[in-house]
Protein backbone atom coordinates (compact mmCIF):
# COMPACT_ATOMS: atom_id res chain seq x y z
CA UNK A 1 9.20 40.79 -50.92
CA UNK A 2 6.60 40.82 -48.34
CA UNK A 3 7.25 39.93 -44.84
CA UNK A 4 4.14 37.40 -44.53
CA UNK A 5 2.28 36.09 -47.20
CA UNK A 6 -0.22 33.49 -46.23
CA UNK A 7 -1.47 31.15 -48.88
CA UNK A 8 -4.29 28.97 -46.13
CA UNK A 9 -7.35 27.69 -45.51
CA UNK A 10 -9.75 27.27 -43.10
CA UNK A 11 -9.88 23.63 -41.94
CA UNK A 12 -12.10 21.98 -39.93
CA UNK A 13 -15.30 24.07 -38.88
CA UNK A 14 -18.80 23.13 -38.05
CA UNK A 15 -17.10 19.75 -36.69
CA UNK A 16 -17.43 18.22 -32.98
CA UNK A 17 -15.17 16.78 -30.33
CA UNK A 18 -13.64 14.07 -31.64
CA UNK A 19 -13.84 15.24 -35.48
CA UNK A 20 -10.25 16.14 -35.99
CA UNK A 21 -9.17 12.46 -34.39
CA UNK A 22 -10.29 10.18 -37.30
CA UNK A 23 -8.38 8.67 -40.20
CA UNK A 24 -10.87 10.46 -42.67
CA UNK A 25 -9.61 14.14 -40.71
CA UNK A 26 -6.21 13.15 -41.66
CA UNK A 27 -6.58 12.33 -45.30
CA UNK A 28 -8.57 15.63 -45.61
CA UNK A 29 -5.59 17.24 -43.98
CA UNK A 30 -2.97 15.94 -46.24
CA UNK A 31 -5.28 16.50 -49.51
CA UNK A 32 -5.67 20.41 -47.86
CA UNK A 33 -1.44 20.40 -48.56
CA UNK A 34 -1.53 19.35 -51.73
CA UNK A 35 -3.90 22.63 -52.84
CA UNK A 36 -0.15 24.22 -52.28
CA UNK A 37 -1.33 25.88 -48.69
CA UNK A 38 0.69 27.05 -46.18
CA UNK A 39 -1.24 27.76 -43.43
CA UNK A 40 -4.38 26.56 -41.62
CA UNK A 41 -7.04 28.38 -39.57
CA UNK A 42 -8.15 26.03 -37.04
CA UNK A 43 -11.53 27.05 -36.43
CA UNK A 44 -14.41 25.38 -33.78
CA UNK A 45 -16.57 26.95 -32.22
CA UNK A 46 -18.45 26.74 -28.61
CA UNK A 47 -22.01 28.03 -27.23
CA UNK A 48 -23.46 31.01 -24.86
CA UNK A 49 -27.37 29.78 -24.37
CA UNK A 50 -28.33 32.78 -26.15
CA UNK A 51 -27.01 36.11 -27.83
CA UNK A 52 -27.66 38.06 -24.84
CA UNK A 53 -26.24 35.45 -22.38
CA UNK A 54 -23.47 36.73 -20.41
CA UNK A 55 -21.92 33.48 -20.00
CA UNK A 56 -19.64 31.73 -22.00
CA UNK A 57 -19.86 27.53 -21.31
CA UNK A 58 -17.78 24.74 -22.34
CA UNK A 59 -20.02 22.08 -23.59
CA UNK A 60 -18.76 18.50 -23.59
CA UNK A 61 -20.67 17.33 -25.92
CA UNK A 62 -19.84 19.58 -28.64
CA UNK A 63 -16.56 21.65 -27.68
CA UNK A 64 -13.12 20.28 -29.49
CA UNK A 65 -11.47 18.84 -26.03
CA UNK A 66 -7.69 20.51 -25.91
CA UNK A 67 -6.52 17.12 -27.09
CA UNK A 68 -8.58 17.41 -30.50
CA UNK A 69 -6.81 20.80 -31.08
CA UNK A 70 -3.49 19.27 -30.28
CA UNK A 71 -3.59 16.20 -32.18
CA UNK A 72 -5.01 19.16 -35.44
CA UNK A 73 -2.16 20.97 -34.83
CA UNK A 74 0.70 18.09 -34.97
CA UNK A 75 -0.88 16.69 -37.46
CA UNK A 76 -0.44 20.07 -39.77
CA UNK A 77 3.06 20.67 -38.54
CA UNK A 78 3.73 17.51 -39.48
CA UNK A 79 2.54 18.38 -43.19
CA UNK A 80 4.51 20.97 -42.88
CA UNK A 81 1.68 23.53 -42.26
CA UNK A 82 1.42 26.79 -40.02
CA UNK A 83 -1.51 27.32 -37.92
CA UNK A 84 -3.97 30.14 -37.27
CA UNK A 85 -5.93 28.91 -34.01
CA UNK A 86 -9.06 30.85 -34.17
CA UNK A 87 -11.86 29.86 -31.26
CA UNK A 88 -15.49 30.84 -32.18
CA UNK A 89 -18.49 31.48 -29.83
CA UNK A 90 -21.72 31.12 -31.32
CA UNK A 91 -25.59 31.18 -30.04
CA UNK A 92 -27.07 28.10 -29.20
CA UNK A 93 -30.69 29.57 -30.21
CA UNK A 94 -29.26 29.88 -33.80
CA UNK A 95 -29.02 33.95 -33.75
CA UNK A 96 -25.92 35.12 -35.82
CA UNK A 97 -22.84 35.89 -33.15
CA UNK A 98 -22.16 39.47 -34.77
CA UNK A 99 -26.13 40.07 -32.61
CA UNK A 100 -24.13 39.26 -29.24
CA UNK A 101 -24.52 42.00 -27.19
CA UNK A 102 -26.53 44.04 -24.80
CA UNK A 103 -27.73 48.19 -24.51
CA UNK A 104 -24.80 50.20 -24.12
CA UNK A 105 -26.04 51.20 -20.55
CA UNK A 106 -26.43 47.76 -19.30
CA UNK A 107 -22.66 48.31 -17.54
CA UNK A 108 -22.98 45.01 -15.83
CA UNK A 109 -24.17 42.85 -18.71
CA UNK A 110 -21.39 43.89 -20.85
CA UNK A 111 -19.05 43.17 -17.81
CA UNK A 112 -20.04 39.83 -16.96
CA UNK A 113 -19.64 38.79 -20.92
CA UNK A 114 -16.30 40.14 -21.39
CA UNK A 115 -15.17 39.01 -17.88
CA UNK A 116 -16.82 35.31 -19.89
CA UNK A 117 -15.41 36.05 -22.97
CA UNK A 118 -11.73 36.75 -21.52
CA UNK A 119 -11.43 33.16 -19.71
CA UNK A 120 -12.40 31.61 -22.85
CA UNK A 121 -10.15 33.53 -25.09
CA UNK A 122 -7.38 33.06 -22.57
CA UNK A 123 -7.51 29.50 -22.42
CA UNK A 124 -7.25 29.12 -26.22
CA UNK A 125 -4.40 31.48 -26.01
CA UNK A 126 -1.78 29.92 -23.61
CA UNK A 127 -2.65 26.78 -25.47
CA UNK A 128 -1.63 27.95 -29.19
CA UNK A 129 1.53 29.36 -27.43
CA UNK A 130 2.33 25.96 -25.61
CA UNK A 131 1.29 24.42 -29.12
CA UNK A 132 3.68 26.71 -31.22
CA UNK A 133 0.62 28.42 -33.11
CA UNK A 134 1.80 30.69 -35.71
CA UNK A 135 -1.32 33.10 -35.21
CA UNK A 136 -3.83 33.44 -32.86
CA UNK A 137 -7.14 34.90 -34.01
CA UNK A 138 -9.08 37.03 -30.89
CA UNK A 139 -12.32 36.65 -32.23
CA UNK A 140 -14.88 36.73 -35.47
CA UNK A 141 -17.74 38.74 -36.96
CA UNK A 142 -18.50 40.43 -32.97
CA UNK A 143 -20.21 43.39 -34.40
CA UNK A 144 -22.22 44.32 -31.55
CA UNK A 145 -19.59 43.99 -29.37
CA UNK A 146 -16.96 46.04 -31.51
CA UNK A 147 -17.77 49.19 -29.84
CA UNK A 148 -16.56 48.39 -26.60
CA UNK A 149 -13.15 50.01 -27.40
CA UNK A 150 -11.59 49.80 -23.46
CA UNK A 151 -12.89 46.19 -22.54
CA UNK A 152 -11.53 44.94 -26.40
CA UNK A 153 -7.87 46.85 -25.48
CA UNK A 154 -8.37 45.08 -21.82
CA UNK A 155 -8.89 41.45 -23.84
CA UNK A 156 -6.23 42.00 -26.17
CA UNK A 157 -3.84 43.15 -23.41
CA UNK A 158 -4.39 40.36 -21.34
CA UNK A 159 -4.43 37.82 -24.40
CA UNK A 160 -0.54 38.92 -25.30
CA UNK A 161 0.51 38.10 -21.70
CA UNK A 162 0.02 34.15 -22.42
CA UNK A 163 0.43 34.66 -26.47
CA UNK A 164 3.46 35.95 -28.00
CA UNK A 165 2.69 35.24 -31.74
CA UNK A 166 1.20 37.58 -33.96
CA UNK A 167 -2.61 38.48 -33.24
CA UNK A 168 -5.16 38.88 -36.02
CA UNK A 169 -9.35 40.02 -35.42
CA UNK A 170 -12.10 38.86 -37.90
CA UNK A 171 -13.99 41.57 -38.78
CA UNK A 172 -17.03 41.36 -41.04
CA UNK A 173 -17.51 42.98 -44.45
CA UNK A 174 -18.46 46.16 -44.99
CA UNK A 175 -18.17 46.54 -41.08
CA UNK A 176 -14.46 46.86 -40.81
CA UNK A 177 -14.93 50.80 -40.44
CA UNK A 178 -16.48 49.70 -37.25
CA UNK A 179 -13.19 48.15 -35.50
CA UNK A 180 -11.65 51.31 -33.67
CA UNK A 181 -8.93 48.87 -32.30
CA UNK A 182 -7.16 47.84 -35.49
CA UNK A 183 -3.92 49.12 -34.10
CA UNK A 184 -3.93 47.00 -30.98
CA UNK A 185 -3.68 43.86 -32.78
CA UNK A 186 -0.68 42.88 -35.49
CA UNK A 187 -2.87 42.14 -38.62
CA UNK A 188 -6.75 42.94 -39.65
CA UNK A 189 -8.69 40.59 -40.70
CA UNK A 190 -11.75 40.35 -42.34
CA UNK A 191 -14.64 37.81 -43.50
CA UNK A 192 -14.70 39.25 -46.87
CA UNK A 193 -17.81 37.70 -48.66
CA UNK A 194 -18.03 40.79 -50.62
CA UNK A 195 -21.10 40.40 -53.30
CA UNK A 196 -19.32 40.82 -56.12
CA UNK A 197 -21.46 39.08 -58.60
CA UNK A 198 -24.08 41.28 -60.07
CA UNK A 199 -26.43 38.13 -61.61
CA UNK A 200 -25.68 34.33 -61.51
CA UNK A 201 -22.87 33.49 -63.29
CA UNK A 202 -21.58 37.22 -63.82
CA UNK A 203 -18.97 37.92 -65.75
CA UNK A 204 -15.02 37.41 -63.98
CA UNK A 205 -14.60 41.14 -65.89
CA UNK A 206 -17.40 42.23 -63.33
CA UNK A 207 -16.27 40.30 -60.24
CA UNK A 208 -12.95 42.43 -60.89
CA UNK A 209 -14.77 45.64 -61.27
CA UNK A 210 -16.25 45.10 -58.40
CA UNK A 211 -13.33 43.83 -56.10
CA UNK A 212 -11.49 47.43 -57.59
CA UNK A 213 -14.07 48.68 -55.31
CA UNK A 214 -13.35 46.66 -52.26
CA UNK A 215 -9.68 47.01 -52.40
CA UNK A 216 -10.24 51.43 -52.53
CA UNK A 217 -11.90 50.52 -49.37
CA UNK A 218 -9.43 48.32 -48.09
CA UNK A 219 -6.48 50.79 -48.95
CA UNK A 220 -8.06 53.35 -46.75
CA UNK A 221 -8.35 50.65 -44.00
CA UNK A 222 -4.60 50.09 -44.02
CA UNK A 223 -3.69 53.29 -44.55
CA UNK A 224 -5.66 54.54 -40.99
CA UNK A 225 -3.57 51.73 -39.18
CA UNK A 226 -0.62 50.81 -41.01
CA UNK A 227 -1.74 46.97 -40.81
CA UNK A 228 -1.45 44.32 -43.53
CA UNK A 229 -4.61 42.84 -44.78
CA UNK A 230 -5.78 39.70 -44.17
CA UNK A 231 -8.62 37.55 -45.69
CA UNK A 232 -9.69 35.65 -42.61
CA UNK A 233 -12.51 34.31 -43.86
CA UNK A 234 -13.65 34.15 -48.00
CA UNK A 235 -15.28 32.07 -50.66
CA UNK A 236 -18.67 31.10 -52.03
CA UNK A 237 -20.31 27.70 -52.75
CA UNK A 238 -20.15 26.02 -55.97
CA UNK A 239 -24.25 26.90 -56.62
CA UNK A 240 -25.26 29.44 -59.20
CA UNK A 241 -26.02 32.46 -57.84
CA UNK A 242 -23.37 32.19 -54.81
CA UNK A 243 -20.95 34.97 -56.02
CA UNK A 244 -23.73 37.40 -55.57
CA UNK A 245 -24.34 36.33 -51.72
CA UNK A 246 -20.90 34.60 -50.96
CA UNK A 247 -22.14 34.19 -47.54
CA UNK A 248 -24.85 32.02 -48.51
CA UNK A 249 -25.30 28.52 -46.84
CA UNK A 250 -29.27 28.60 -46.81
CA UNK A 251 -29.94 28.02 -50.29
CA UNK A 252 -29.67 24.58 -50.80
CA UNK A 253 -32.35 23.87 -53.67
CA UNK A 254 -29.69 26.15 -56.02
CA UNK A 255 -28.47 24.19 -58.94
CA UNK A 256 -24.72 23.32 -59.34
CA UNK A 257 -22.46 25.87 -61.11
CA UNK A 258 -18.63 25.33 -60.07
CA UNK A 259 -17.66 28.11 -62.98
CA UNK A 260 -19.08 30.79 -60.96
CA UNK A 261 -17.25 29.42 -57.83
CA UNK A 262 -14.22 29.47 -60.13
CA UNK A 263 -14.52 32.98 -61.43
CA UNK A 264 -15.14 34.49 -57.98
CA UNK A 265 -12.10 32.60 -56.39
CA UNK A 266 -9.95 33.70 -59.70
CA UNK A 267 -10.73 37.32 -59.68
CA UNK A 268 -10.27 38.21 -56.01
CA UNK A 269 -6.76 36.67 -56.02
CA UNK A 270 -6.08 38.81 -59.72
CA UNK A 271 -7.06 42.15 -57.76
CA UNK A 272 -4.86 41.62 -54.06
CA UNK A 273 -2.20 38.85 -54.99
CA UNK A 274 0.34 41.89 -55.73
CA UNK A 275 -0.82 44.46 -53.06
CA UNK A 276 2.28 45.21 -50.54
CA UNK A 277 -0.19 45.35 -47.69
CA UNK A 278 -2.07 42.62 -48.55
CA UNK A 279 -1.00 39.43 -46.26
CA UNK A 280 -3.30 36.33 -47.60
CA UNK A 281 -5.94 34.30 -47.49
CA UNK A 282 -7.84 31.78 -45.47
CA UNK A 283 -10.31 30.04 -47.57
CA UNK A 284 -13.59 29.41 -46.70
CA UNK A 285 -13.37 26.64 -45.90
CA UNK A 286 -12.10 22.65 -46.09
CA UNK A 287 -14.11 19.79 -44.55
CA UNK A 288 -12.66 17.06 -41.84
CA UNK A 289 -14.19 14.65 -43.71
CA UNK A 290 -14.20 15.54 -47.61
CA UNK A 291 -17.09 13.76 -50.11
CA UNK A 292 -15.48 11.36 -52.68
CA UNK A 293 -13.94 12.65 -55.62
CA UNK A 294 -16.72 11.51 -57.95
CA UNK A 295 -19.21 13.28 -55.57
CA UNK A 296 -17.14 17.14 -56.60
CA UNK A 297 -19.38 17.43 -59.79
CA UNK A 298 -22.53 17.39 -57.46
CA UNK A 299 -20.72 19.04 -54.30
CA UNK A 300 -22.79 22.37 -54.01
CA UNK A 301 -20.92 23.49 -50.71
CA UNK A 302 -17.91 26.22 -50.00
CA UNK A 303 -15.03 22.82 -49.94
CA UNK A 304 -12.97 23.09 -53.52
CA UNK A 305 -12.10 19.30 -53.60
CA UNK A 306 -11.63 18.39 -57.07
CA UNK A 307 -13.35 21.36 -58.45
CA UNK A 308 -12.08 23.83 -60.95
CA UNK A 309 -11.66 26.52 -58.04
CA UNK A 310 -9.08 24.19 -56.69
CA UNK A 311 -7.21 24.52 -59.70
CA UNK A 312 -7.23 28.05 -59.39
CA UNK A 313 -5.66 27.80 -56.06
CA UNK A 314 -3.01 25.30 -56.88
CA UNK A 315 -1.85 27.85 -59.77
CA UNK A 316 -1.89 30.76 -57.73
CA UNK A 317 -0.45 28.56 -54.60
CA UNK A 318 2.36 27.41 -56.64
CA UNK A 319 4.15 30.82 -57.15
């Protein structure tokens, strides 16, 4: 039996202050339970100006107050759920977060955003221990910064003196190589939109063929650091073509094709669901305020509402 099994989802991004305090947030909440999940990641994000800004700001206008997050996370415990809290930063000018960053030699750059980085990450942190958070997630797809080995032990280090639940990282794909301090935090995460489709609406045979390949690599990854495996971040719209750039959120003209959204949910969870260091999933990712049933059939985003991937999950969920 394995110690920690998450069966989640990730609830509320790409949301603003307020979002997760409206009736609509709480029926999407209790519909996210009845998928069979067990756990939520809480995700919002703030801004820095820029990708090379060193400073981190809370912005009123967007931000999820503290009181948003605590009303989100008594509203899951109610449900019965367990909570991931995982605070993003993003770039206001639109540039990808995993671009933060600065040259290696620009000492006090680098300083002055971690010394940023570390008040925001605190704050988050004494308030999913005061909450009763089951896991706190340190941060998501920072590739640039991920080479910073001493000022990531200094964050994590500091981060465990206000949080004293388990601590997870979100690594990207095909980057997690790049995380040299795996074995400072308690589980490794990663956003694994693997392309696993080979053409639109590939085959679930090939999808499995090809996550074969991703767990080999994954196998390695635990065995360096002894940490279960966690899928922090994973899914793919319901438009054709979406299992072959999971990521994708661009490409809104594609037509609808739930099957392939199906096939890719079906045959990750047929190559890890029986791995002993494999720890879970959050999917990517369930809406605040969910479209209306009827509206699933023309629904071309990453939410499973009333789709057939949703059936996949309640199957799987279920055992």
């Amino acid at each position: 039996m394995k110690e920690l099994f998450i069966k989640g989802m990730t609830y509320g991004w790409n949301t603003t202050k307020g979002a997760y305090r409206t009736p609509d947030a709480v029926a999407s909440l209790k519909k996210l339970k009845e998928t069979g999940s067990e756990w939520i990641a809480l995700s919002f994000y703030t801004f820095q100006p820029s990708y090379s800004s060193t400073e981190i700001v809370f912005d009123y206008g967007h931000t999820m107050t503290d009181r948003d997050i605590e009303f989100a996370v008594k509203q899951a415990k109610d449900l019965g759920l367990k909570v991931c809290l995982k605070p993003v930063v993003n770039c206001k000018d639109g540039i990808w977060r995993a671009r933060i960053g600065f040259p290696q030699e620009a000492t006090e750059y680098w300083d002055n955003w971690f010394a940023s980085y570390e008040n925001f990450l605190l704050h988050y942190a004494e308030l999913a221990n005061e909450l009763g958070c089951e896991m706190f997630c340190i941060g998501c797809e920072m590739i640039s910064t991920e080479t910073r080995v001493s000022q990531w032990e200094r964050v994590i280090k500091k981060v465990r003196a206000v949080y004293s639940g388990p601590l997870i990282y979100n690594a990207n794909h095909g980057k997690e190589e790049g995380v040299e301090w795996f074995d400072k935090v308690d589980l490794i995460g990663t956003s694994a939109y693997y392309p696993v489709g080979e053409k639109p609406d590939d085959s679930e045979e090939n999808m499995i063929k090809n996550w074969e390949k991703v767990k080999t690599k994954m196998i390695k990854l635990h065995e360096k650091f002894n940490k279960p495996i966690v899928f922090m971040e994973i899914g793919c719209r319901s438009a054709l073509g979406c299992a072959t750039m999971p990521w994708d959120f661009t490409h809104v003209d594609l037509p609808y094709c739930e099957e392939e959204q199906e096939k890719f949910y079906s045959s990750v969870i047929k190559v890890f669901w029986d791995e002993p260091w494999f720890a879970g999933f959050f999917w990517w990712d369930w809406s605040t305020k969910l479209y209306l049933l009827e509206e699933a059939k023309t629904n071309k985003g990453f939410d499973i509402y009333g789709k057939k991937a949703e059936k996949v999950i309640q199957e799987w969920y279920a055992k």
